[in-house]
C-alpha atoms as a PDB file:
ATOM      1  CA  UNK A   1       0.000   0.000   0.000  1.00  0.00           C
ATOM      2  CA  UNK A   2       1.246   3.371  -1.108  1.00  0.00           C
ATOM      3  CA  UNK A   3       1.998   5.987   1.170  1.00  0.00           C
ATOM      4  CA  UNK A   4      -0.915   8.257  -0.454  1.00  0.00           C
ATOM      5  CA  UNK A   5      -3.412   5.496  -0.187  1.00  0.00           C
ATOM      6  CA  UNK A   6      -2.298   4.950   3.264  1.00  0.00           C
ATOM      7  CA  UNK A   7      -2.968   8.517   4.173  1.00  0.00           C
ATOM      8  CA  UNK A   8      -6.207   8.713   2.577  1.00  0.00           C
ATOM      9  CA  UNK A   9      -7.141   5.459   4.073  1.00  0.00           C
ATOM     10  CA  UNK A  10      -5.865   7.090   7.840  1.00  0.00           C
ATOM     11  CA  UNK A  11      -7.973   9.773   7.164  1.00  0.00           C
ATOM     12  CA  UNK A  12     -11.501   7.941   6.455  1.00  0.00           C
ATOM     13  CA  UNK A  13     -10.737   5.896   9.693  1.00  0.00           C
ATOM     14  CA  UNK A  14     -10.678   9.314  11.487  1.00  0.00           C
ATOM     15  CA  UNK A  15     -13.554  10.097   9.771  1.00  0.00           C
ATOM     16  CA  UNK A  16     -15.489   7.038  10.912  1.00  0.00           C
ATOM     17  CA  UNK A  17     -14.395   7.127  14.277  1.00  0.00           C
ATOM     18  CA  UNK A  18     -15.471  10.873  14.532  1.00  0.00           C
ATOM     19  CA  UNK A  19     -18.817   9.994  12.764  1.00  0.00           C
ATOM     20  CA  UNK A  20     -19.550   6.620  15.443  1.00  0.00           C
ATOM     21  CA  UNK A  21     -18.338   8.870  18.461  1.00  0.00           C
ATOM     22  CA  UNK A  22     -21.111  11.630  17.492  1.00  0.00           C
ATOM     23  CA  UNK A  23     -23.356   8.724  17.068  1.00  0.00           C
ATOM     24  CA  UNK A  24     -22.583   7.475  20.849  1.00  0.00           C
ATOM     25  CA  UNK A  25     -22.927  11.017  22.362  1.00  0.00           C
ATOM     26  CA  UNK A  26     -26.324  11.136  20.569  1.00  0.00           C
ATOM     27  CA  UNK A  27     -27.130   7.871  22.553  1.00  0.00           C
ATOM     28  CA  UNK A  28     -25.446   9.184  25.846  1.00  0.00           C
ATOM     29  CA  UNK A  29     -27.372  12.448  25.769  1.00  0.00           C
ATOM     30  CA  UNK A  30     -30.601  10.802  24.608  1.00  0.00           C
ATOM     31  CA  UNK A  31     -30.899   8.925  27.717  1.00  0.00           C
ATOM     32  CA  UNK A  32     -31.450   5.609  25.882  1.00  0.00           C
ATOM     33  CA  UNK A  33     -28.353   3.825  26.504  1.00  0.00           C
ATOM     34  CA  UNK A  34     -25.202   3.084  25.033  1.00  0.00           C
ATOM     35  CA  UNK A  35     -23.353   0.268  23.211  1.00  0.00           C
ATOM     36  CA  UNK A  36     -22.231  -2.170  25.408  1.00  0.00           C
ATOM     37  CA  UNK A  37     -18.303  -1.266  25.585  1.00  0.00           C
ATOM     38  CA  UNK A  38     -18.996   2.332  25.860  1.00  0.00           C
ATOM     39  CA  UNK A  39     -21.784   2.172  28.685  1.00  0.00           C
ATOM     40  CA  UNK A  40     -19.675  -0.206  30.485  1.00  0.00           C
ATOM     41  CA  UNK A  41     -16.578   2.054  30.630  1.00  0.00           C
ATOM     42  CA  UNK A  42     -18.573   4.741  31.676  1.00  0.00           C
ATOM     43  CA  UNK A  43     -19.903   2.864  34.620  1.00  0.00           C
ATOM     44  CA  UNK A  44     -16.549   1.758  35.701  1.00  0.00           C
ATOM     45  CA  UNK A  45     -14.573   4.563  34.851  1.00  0.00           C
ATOM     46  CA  UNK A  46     -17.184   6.410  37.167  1.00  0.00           C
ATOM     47  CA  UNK A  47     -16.842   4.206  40.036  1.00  0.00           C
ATOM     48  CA  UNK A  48     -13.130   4.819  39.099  1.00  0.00           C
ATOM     49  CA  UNK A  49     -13.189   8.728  39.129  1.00  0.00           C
ATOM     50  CA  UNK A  50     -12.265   8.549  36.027  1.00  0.00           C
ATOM     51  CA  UNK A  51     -13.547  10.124  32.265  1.00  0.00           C
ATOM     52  CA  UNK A  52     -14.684   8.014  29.558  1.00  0.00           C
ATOM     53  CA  UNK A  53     -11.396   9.110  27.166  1.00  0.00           C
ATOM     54  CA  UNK A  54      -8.841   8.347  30.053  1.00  0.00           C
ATOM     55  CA  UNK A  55     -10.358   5.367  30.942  1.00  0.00           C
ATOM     56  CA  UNK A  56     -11.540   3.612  27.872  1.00  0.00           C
ATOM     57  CA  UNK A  57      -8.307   4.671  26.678  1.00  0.00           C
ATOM     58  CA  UNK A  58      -6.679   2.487  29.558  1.00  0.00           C
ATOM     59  CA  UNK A  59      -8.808   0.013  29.137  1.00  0.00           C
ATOM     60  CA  UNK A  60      -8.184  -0.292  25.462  1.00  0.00           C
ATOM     61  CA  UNK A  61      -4.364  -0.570  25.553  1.00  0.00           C
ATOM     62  CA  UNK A  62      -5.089  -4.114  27.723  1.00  0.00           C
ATOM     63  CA  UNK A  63      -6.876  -5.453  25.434  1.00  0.00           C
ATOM     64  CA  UNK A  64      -4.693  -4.354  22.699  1.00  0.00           C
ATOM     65  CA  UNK A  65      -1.671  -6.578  24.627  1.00  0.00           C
ATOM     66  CA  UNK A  66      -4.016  -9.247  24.261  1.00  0.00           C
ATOM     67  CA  UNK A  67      -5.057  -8.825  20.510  1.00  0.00           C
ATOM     68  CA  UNK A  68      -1.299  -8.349  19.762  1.00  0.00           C
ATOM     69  CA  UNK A  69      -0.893 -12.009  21.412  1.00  0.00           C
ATOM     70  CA  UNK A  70      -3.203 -13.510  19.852  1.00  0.00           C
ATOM     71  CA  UNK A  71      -4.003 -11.871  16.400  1.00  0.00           C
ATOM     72  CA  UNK A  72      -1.743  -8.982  15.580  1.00  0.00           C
ATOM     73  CA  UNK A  73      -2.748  -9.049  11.756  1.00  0.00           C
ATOM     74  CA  UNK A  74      -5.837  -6.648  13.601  1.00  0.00           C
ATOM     75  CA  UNK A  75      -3.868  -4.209  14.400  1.00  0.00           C
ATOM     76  CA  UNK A  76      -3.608  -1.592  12.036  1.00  0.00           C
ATOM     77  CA  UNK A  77      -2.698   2.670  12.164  1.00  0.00           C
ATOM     78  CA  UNK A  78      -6.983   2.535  12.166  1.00  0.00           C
ATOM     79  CA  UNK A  79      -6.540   0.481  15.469  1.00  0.00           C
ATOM     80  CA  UNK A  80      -4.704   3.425  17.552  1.00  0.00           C
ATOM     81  CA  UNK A  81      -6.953   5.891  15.472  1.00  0.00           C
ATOM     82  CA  UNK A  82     -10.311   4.261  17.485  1.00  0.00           C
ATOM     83  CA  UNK A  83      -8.506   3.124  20.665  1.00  0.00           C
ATOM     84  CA  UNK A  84      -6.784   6.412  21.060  1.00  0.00           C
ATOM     85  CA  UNK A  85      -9.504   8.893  19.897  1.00  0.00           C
ATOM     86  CA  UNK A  86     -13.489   7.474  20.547  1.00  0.00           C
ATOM     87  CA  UNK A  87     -13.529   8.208  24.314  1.00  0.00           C
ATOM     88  CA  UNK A  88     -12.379  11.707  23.592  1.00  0.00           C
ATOM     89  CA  UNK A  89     -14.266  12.460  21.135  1.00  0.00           C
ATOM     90  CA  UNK A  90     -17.572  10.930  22.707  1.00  0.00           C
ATOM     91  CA  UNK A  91     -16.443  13.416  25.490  1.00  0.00           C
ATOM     92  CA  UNK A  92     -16.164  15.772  23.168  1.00  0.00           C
ATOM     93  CA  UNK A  93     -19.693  16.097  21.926  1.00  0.00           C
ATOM     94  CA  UNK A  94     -21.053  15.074  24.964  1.00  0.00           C
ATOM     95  CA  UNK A  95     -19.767  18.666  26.202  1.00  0.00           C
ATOM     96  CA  UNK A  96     -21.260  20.379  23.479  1.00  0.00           C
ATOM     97  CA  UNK A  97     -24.533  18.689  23.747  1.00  0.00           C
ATOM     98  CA  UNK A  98     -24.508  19.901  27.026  1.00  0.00           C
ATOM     99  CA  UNK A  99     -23.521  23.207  27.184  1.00  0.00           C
ATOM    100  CA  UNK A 100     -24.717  24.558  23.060  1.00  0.00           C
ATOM    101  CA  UNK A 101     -27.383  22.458  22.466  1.00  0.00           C
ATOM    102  CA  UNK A 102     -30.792  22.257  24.949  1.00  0.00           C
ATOM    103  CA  UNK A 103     -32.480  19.369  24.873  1.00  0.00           C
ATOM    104  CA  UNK A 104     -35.705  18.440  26.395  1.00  0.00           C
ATOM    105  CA  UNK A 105     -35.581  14.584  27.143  1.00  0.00           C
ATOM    106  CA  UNK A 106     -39.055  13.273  26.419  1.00  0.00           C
ATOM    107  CA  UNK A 107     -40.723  10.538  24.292  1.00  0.00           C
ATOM    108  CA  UNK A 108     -39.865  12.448  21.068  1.00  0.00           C
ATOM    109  CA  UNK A 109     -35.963  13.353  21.756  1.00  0.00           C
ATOM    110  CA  UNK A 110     -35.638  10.401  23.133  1.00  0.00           C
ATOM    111  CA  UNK A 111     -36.907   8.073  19.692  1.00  0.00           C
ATOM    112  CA  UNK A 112     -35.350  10.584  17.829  1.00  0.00           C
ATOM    113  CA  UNK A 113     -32.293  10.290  19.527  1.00  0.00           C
ATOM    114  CA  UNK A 114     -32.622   6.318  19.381  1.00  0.00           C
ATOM    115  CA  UNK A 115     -32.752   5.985  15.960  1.00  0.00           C
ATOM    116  CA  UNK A 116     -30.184   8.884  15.044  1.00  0.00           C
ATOM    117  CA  UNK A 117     -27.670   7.791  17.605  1.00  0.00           C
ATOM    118  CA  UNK A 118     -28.080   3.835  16.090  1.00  0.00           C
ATOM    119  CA  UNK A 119     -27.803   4.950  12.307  1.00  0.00           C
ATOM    120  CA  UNK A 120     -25.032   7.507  12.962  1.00  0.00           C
ATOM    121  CA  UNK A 121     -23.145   5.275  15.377  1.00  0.00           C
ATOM    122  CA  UNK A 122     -23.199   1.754  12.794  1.00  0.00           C
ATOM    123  CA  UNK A 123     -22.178   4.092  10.103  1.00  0.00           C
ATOM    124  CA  UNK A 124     -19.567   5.351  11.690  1.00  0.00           C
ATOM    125  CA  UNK A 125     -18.294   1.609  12.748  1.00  0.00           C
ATOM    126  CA  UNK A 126     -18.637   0.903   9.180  1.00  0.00           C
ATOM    127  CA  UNK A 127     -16.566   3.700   7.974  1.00  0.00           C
ATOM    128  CA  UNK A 128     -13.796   3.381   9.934  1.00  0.00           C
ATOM    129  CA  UNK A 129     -13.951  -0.617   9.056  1.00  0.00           C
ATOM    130  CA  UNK A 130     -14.051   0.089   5.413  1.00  0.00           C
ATOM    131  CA  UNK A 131     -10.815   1.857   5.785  1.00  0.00           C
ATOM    132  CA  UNK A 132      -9.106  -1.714   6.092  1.00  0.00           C
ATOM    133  CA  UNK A 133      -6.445  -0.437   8.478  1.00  0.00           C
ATOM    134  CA  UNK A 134      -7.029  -2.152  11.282  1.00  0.00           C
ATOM    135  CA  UNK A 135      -9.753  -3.272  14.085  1.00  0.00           C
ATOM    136  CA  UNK A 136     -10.850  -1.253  17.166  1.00  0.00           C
ATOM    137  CA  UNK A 137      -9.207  -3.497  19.552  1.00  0.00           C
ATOM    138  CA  UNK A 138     -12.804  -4.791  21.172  1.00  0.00           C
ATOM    139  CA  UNK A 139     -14.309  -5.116  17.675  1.00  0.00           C
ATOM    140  CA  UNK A 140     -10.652  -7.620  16.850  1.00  0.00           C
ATOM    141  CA  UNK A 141     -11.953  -9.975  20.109  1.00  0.00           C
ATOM    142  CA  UNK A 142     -14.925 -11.810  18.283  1.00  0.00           C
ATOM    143  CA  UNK A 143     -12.744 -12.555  15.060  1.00  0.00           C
ATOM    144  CA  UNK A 144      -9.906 -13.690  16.878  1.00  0.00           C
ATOM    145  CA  UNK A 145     -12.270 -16.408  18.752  1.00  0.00           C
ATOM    146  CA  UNK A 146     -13.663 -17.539  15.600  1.00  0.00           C
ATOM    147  CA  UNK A 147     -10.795 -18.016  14.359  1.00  0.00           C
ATOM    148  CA  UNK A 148      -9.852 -20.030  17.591  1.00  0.00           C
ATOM    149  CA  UNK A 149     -12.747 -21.669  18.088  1.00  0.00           C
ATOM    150  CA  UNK A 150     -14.405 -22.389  14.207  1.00  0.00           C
ATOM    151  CA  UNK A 151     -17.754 -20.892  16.266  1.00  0.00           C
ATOM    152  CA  UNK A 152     -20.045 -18.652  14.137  1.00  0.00           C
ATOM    153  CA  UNK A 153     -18.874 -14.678  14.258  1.00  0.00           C
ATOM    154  CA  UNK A 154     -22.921 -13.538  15.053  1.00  0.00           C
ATOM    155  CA  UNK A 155     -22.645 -15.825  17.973  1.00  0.00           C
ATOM    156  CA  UNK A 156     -19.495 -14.912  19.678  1.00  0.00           C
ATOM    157  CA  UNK A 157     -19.804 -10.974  19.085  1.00  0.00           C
ATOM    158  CA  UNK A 158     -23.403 -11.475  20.168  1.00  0.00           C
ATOM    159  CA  UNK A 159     -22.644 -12.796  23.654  1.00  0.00           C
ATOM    160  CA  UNK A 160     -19.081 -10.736  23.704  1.00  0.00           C
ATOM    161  CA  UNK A 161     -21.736  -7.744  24.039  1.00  0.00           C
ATOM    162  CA  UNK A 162     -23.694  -9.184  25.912  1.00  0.00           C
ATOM    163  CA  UNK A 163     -21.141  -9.679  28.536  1.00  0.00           C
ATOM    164  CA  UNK A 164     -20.365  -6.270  28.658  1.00  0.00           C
ATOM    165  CA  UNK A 165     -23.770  -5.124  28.901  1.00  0.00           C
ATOM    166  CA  UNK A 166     -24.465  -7.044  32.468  1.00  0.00           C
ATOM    167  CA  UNK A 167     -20.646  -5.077  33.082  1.00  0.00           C
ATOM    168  CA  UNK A 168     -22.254  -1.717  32.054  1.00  0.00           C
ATOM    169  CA  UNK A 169     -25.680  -3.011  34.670  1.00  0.00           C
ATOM    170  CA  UNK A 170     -23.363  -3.884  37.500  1.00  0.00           C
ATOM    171  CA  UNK A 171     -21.244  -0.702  37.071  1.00  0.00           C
ATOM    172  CA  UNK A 172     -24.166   1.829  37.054  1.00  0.00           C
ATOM    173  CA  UNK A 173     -23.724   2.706  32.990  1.00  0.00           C
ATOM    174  CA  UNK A 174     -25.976   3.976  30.839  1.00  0.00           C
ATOM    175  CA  UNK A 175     -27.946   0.832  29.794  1.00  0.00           C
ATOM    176  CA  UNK A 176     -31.061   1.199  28.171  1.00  0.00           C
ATOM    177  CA  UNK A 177     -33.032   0.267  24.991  1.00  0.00           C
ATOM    178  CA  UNK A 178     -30.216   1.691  22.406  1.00  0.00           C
ATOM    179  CA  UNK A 179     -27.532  -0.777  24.446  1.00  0.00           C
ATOM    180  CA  UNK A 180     -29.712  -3.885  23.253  1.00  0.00           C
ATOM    181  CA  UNK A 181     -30.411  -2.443  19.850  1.00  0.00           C
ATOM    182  CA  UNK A 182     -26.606  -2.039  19.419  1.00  0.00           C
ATOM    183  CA  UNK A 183     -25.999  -5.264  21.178  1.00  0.00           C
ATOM    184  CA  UNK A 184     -28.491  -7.606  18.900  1.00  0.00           C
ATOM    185  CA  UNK A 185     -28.192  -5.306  15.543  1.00  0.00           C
ATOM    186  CA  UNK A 186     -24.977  -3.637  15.502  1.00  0.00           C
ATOM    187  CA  UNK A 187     -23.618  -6.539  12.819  1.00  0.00           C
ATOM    188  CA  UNK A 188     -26.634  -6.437  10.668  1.00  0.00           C
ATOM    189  CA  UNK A 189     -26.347  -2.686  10.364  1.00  0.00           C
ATOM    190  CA  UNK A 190     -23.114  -2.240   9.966  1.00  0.00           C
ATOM    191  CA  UNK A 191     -22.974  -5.103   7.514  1.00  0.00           C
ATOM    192  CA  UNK A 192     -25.626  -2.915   5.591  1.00  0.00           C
ATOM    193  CA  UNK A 193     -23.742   0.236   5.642  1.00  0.00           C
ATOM    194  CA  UNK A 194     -20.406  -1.538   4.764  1.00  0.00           C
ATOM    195  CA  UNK A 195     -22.028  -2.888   1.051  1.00  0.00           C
ATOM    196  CA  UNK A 196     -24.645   0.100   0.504  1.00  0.00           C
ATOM    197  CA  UNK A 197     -22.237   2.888   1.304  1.00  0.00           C
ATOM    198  CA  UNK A 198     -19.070   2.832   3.234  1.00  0.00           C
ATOM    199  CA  UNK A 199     -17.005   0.385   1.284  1.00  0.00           C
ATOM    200  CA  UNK A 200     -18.180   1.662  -2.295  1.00  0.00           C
ATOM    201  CA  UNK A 201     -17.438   5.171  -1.646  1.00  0.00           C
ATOM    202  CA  UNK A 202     -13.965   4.527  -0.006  1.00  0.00           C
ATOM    203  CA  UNK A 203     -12.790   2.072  -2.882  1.00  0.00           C
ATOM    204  CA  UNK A 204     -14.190   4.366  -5.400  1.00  0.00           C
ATOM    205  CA  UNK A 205     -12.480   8.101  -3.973  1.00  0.00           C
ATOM    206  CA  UNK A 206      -9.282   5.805  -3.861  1.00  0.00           C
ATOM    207  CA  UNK A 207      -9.318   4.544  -6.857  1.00  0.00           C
ATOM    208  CA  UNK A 208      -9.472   7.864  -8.116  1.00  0.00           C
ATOM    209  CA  UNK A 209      -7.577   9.703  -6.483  1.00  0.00           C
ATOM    210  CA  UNK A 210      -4.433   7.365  -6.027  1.00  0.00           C
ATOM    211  CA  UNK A 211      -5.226   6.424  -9.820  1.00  0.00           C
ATOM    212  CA  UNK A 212      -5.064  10.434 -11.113  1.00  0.00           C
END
């Protein structure tokens, strides 16, 4: 891979992980719950005194030393991008949610926040993905274990969330009706986004651009 594609490639992982960070603050101030991961380092990094960015960032670089035992060819430039980056940013726009933005948490905001948060947040994922440089260190655990195991992906990513969604319960995080949507339908969706829209446009601007 060329050092322009490369760059280009960085640069829609940034992208994505900007987009699916936007997606989870939507989520966070909507008051319908997280994914599992990201409600579950909030509730521990709470309890810990600590903010979502230093701690998920913490959090991430252990299970990094375990991808990097176990299935290195994850790791990518696109894996330090998410593991470095998401918390923040979720931080981020959490903070200007909060003080630029008034919201009035009812039945409305909080569908509309639901399904905006979900869309926005599986796009994102899928974005970043599409980049091919590298898994999020918690998305390269299922793959890793099916590769391990022969067991089917849906399966093992299924009850990987699901693990960290009784986490996020016992922790005090933000569970709610968005953490099962992202816990039963984040593959689906982002499996949708990845054919439909992230991976066409991505191949397509490189092929042009590194082509020209």
């Amino acid at each position: 891979m060329e050092i322009r594609e490369r760059a280009l490639r960085s640069l829609y992982a940034l992208i994505g992980v900007a987009i699916l960070a936007f997606g989870a603050a939507t989520l966070r101030i909507g008051q319908v719950g997280l994914d599992p991961y990201t409600a579950a380092n909030i509730g521990i990094g709470n309890v810990l005194g600590l903010s979502l960015g230093v701690y998920q960032l913490m959090i991430n670089f252990i299970i990094l030393g375990i991808v990097f035992i176990l299935g290195r060819s994850y790791i990518g430039i696109g894996t330090v991008i998410n593991m470095v980056l998401t918390g923040f940013f979720i931080d981020f726009y959490t903070w200007i949610y909060t003080d630029f933005i008034t919201i009035k948490i009812n039945f409305f905001t909080q569908s509309l926040a639901l399904v905006i948060g979900v869309l926005i947040f599986t796009f994102g994922a899928s974005f970043y993905m599409s980049a091919k440089l590298g898994n999020a260190p918690y998305d390269a655990i299922a793959p890793i274990i099916v590769e391990r195991t022969k067991f089917h992906y849906r399966s093992v990513r299924v009850s990987q969330d699901i693990f960290f969604v009784v986490l996020a319960f016992i922790f005090g995080g933000p569970v709610g009706i968005g953490t099962v949507i992202n816990a039963f339908f984040t593959g689906p969706l982002i499996d949708f986004w990845n054919k439909k829209v992230s991976q066409p446009i991505i191949e397509k601007s490189i092929k042009s651009k590194v082509g020209s």
